[in-house]
PDB file of N, CA and C in Angstrom:
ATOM      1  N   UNK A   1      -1.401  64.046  76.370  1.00  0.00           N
ATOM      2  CA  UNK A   1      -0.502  63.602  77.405  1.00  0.00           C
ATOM      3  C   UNK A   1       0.519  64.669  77.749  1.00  0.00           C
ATOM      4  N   UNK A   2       1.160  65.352  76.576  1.00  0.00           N
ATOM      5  CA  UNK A   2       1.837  66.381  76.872  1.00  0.00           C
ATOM      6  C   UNK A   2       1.678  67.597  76.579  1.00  0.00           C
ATOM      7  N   UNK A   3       2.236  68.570  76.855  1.00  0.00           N
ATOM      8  CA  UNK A   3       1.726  70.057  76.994  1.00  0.00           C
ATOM      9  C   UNK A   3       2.668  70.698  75.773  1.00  0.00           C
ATOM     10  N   UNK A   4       3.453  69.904  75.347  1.00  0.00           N
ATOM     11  CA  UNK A   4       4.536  70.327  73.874  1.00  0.00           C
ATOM     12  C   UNK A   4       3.994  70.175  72.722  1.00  0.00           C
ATOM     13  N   UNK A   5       5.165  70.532  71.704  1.00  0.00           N
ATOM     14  CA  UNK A   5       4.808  70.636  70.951  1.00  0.00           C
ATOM     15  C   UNK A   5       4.220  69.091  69.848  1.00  0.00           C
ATOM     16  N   UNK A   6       3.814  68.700  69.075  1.00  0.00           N
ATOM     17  CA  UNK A   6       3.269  67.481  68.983  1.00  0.00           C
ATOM     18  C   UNK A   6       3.781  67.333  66.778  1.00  0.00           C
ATOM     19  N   UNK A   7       4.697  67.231  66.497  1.00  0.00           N
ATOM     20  CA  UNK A   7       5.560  66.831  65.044  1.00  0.00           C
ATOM     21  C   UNK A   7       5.162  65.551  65.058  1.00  0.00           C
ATOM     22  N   UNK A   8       5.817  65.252  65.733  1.00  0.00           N
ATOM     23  CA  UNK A   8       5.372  63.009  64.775  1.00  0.00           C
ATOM     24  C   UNK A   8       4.376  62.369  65.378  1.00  0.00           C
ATOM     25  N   UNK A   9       3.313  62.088  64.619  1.00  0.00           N
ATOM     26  CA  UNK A   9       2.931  60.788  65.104  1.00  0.00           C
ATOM     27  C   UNK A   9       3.356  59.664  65.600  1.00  0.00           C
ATOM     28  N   UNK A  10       2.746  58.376  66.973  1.00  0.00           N
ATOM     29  CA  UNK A  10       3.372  57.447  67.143  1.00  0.00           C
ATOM     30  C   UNK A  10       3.353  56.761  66.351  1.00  0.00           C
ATOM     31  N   UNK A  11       4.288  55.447  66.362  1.00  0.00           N
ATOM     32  CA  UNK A  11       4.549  54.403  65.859  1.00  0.00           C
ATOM     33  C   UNK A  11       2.836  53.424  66.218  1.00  0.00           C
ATOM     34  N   UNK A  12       2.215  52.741  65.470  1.00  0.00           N
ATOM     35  CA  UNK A  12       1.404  52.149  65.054  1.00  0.00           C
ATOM     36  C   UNK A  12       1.668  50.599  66.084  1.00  0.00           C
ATOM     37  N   UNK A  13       2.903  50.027  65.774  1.00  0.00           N
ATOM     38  CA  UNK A  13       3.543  48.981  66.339  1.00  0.00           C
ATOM     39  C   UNK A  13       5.116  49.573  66.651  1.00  0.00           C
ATOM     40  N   UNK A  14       5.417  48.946  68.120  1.00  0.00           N
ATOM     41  CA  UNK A  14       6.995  49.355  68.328  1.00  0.00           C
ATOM     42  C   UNK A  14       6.813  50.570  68.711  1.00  0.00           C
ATOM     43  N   UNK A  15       8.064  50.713  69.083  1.00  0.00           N
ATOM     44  CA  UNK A  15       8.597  51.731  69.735  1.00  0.00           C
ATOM     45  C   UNK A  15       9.545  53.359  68.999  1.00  0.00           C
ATOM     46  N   UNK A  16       8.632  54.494  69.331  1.00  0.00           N
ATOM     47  CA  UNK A  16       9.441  55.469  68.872  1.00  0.00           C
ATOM     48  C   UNK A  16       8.285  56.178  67.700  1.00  0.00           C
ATOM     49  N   UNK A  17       8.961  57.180  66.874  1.00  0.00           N
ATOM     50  CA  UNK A  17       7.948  58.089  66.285  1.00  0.00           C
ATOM     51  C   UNK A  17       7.437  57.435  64.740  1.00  0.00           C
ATOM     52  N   UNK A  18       6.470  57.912  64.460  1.00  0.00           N
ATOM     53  CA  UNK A  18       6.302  57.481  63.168  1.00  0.00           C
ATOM     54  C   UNK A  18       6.859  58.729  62.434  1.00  0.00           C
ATOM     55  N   UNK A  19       5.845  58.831  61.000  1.00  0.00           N
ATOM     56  CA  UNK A  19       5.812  60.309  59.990  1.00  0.00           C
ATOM     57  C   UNK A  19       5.434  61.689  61.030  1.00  0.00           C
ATOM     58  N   UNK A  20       6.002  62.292  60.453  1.00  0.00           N
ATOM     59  CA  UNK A  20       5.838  64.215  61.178  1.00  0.00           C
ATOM     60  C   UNK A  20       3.824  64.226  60.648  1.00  0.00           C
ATOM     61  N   UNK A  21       3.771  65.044  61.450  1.00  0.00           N
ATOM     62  CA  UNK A  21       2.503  65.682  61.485  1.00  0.00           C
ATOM     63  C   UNK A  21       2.225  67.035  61.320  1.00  0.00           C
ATOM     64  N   UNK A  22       3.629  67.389  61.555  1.00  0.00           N
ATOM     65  CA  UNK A  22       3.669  69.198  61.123  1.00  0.00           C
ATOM     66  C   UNK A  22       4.662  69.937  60.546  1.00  0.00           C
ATOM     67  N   UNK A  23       4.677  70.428  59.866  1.00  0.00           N
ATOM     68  CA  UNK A  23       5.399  71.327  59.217  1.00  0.00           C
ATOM     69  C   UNK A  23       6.748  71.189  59.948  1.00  0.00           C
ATOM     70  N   UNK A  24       6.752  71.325  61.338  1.00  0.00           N
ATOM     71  CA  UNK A  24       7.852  71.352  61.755  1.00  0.00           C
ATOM     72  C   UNK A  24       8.561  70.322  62.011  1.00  0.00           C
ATOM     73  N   UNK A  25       7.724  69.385  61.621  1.00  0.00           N
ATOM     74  CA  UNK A  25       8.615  67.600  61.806  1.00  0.00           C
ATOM     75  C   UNK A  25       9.115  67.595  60.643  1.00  0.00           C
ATOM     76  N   UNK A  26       8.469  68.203  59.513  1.00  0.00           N
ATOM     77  CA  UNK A  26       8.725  67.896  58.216  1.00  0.00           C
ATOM     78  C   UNK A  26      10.215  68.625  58.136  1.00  0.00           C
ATOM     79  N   UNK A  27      10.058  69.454  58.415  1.00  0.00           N
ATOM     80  CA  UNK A  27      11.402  70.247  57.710  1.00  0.00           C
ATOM     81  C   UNK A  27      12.928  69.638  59.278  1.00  0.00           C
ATOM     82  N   UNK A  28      12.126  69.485  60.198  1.00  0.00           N
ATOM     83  CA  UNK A  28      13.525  69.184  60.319  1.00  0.00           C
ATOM     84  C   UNK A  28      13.901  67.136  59.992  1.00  0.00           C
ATOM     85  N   UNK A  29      13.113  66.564  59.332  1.00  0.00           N
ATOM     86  CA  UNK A  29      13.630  65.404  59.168  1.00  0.00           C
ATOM     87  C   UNK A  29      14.106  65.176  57.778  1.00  0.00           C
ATOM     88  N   UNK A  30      13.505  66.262  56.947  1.00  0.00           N
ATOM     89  CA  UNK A  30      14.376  67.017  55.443  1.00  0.00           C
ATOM     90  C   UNK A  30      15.604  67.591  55.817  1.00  0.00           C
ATOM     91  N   UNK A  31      16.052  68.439  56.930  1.00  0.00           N
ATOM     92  CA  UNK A  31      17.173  68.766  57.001  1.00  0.00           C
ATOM     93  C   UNK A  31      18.155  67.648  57.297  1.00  0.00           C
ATOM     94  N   UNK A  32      17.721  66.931  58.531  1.00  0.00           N
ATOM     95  CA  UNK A  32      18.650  65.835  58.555  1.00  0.00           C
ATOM     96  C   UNK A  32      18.860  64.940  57.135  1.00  0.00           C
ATOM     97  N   UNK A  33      17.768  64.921  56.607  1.00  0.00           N
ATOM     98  CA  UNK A  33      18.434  63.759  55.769  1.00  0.00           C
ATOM     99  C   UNK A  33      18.983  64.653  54.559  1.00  0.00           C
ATOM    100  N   UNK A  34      19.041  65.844  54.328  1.00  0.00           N
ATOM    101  CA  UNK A  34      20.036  66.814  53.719  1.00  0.00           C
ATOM    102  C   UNK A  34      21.559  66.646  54.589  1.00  0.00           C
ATOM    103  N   UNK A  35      21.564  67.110  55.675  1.00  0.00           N
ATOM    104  CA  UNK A  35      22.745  66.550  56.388  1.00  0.00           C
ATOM    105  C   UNK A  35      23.570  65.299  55.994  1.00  0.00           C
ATOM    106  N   UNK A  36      23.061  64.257  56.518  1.00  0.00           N
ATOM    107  CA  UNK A  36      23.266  63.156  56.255  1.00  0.00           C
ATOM    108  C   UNK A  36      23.629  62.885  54.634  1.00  0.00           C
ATOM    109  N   UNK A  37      23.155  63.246  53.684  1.00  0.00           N
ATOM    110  CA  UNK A  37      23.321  63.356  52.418  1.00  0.00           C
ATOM    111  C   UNK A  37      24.607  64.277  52.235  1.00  0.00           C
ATOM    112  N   UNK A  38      24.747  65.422  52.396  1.00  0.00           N
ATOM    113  CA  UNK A  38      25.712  66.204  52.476  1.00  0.00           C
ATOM    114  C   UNK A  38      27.184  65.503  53.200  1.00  0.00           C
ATOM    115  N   UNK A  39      27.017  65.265  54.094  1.00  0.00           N
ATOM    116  CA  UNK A  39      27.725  64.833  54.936  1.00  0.00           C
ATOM    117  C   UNK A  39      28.818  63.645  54.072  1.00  0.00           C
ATOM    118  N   UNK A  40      27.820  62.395  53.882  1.00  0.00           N
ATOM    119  CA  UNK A  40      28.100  61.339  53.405  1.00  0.00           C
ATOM    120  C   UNK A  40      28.779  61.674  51.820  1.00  0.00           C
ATOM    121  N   UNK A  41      28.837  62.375  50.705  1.00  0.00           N
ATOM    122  CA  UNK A  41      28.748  63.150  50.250  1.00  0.00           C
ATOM    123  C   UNK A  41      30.288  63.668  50.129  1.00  0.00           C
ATOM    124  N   UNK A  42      30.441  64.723  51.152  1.00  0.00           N
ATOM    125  CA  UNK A  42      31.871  65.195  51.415  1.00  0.00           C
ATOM    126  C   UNK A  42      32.286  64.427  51.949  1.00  0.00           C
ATOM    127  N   UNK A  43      32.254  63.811  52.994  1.00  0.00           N
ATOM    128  CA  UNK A  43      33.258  63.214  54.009  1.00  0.00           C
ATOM    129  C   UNK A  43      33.363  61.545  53.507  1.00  0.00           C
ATOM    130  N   UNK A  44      33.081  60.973  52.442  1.00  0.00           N
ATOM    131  CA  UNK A  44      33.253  59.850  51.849  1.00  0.00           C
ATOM    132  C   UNK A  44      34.252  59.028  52.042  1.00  0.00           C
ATOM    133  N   UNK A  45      35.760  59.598  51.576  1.00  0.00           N
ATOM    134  CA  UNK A  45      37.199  58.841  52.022  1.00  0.00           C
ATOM    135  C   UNK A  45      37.356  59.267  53.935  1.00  0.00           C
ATOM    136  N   UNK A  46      36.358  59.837  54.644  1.00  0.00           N
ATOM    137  CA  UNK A  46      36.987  60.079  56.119  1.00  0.00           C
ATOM    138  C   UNK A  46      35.863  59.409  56.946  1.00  0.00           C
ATOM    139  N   UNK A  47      35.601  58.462  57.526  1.00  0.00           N
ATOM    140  CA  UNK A  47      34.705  57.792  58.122  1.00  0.00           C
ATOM    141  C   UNK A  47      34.896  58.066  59.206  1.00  0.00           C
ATOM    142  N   UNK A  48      35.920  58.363  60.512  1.00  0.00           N
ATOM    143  CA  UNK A  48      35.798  59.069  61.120  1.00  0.00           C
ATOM    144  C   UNK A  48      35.102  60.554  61.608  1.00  0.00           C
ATOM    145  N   UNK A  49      35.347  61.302  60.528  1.00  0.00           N
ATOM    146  CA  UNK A  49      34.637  62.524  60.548  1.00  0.00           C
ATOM    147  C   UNK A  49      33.612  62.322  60.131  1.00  0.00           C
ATOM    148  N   UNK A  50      33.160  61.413  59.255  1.00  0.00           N
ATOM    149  CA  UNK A  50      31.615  61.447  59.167  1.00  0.00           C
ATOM    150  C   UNK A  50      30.677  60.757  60.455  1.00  0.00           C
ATOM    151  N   UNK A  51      31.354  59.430  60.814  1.00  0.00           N
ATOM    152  CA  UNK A  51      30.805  59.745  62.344  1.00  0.00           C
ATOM    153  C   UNK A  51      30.699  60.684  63.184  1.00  0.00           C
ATOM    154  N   UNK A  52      31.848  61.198  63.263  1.00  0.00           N
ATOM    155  CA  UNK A  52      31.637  62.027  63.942  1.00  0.00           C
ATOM    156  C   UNK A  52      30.645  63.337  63.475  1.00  0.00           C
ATOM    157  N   UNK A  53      30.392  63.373  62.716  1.00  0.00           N
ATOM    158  CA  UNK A  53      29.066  64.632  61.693  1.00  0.00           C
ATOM    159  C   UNK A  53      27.881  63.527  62.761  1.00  0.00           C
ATOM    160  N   UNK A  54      27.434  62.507  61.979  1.00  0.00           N
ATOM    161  CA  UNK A  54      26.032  61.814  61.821  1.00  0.00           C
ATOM    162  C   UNK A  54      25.752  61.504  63.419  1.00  0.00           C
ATOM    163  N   UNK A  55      26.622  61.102  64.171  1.00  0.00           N
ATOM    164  CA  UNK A  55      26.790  60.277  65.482  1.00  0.00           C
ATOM    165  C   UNK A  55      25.492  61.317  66.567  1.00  0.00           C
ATOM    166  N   UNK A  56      26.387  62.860  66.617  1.00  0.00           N
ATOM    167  CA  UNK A  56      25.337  64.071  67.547  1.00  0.00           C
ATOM    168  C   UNK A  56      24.027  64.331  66.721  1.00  0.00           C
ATOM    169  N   UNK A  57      24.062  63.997  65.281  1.00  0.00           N
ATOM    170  CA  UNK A  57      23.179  64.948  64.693  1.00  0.00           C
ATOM    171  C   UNK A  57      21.290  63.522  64.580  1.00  0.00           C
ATOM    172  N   UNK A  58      22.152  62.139  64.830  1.00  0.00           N
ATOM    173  CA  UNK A  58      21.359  61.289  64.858  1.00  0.00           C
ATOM    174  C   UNK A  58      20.619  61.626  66.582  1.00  0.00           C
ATOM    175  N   UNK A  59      21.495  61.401  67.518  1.00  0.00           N
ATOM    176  CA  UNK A  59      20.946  61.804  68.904  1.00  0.00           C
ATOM    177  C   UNK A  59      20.129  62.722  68.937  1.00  0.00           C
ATOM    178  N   UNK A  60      20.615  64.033  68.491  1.00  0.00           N
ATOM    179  CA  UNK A  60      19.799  65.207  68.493  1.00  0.00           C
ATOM    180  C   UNK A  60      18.076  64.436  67.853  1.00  0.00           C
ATOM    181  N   UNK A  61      18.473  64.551  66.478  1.00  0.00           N
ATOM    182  CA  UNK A  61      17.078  63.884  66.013  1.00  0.00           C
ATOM    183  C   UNK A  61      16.252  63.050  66.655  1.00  0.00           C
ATOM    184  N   UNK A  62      17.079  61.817  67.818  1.00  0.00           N
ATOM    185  CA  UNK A  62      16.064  61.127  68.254  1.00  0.00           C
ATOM    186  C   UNK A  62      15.627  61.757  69.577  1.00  0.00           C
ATOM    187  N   UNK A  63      16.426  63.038  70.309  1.00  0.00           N
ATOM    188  CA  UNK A  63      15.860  63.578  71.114  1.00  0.00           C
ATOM    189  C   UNK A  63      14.327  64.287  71.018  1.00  0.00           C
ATOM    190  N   UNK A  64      14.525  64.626  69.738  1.00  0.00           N
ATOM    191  CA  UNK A  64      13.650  66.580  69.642  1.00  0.00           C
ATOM    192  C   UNK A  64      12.718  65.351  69.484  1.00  0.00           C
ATOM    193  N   UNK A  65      12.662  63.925  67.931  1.00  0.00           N
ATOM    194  CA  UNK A  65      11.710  63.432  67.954  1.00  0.00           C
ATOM    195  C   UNK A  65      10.802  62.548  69.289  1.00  0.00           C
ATOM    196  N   UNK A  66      11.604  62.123  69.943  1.00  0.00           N
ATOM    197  CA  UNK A  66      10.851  61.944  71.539  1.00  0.00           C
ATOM    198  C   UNK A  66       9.944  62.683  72.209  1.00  0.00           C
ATOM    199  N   UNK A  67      10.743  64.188  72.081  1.00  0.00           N
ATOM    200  CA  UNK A  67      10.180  64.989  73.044  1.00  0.00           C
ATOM    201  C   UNK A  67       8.888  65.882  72.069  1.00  0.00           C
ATOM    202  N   UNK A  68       8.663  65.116  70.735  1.00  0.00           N
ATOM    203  CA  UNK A  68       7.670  66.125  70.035  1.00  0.00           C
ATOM    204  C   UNK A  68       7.035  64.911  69.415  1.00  0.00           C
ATOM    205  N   UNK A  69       7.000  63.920  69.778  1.00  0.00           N
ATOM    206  CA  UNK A  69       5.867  62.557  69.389  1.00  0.00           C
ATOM    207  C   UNK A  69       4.336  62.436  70.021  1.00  0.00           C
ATOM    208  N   UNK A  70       3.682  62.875  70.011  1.00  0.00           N
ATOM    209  CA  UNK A  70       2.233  62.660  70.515  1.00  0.00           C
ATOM    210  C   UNK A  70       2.082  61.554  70.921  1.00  0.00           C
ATOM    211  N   UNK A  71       1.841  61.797  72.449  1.00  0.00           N
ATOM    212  CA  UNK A  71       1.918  60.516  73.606  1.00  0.00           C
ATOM    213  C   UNK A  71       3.242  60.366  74.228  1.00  0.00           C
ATOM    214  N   UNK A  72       4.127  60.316  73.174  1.00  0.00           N
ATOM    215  CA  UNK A  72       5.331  60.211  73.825  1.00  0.00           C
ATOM    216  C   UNK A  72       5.862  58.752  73.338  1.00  0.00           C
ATOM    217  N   UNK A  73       6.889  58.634  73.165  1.00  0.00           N
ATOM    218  CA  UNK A  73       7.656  57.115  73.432  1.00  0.00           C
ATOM    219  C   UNK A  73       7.232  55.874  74.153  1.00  0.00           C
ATOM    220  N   UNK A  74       6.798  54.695  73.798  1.00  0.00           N
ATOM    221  CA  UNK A  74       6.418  53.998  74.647  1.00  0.00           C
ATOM    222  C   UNK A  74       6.200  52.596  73.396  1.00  0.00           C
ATOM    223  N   UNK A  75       5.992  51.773  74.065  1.00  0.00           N
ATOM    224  CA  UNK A  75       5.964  50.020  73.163  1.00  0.00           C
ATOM    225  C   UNK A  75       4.225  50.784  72.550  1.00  0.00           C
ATOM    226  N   UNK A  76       3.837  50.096  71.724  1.00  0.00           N
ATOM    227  CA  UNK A  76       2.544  50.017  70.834  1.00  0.00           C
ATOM    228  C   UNK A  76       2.643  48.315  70.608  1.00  0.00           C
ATOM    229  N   UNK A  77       1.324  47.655  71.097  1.00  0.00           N
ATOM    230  CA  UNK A  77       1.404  46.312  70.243  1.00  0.00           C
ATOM    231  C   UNK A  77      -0.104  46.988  69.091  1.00  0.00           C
ATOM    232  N   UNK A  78      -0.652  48.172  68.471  1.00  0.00           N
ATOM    233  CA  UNK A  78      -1.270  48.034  67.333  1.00  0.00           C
ATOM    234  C   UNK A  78      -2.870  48.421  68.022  1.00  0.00           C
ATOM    235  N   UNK A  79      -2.995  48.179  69.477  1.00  0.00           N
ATOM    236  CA  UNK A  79      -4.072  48.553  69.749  1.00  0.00           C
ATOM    237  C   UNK A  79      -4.412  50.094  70.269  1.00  0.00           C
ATOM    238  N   UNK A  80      -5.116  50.818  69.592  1.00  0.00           N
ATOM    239  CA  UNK A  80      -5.853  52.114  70.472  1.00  0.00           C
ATOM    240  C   UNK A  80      -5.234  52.134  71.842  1.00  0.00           C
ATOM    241  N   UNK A  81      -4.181  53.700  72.434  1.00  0.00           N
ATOM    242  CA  UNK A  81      -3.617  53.335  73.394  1.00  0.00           C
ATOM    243  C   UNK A  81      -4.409  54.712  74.307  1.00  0.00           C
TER     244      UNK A  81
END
């Protein structure tokens, strides 16, 4: 469907990506959740600043994963699409 690059598999059922498929899904959904770990981590007593850490870095993630899901984003009810 698309001419990009192709990291996650779709979702089976629902909407959005499943598991990475490549190396490069892999490492950046290890970094985030290094982030996120880190993050949560230091910024423990400041919940503000940790929103503000997780808030862009979640968007980002659900961008790149959109735009690098094979097929693309879309509902699945489970059947061959």
């Amino acid at each position: 469907m698309s001419d990009g690059p192709e990291w996650f598999a779709p979702k089976r059922f629902g909407y959005g990506s499943g598991l990475p498929i490549a190396w490069q899904g892999w490492v950046l959904l290890i970094g985030f959740l290094v982030l996120t770990l880190a993050a949560a981590l230091l910024l423990a007593n400041q919940p503000v600043a940790l929103i503000a850490v997780l808030a862009p870095a979640t968007i980002l993630l659900m961008i790149v994963c959109a735009r690098t899901t094979r097929g693309g984003w879309h509902w699945r009810s489970g059947s061959d699409d």
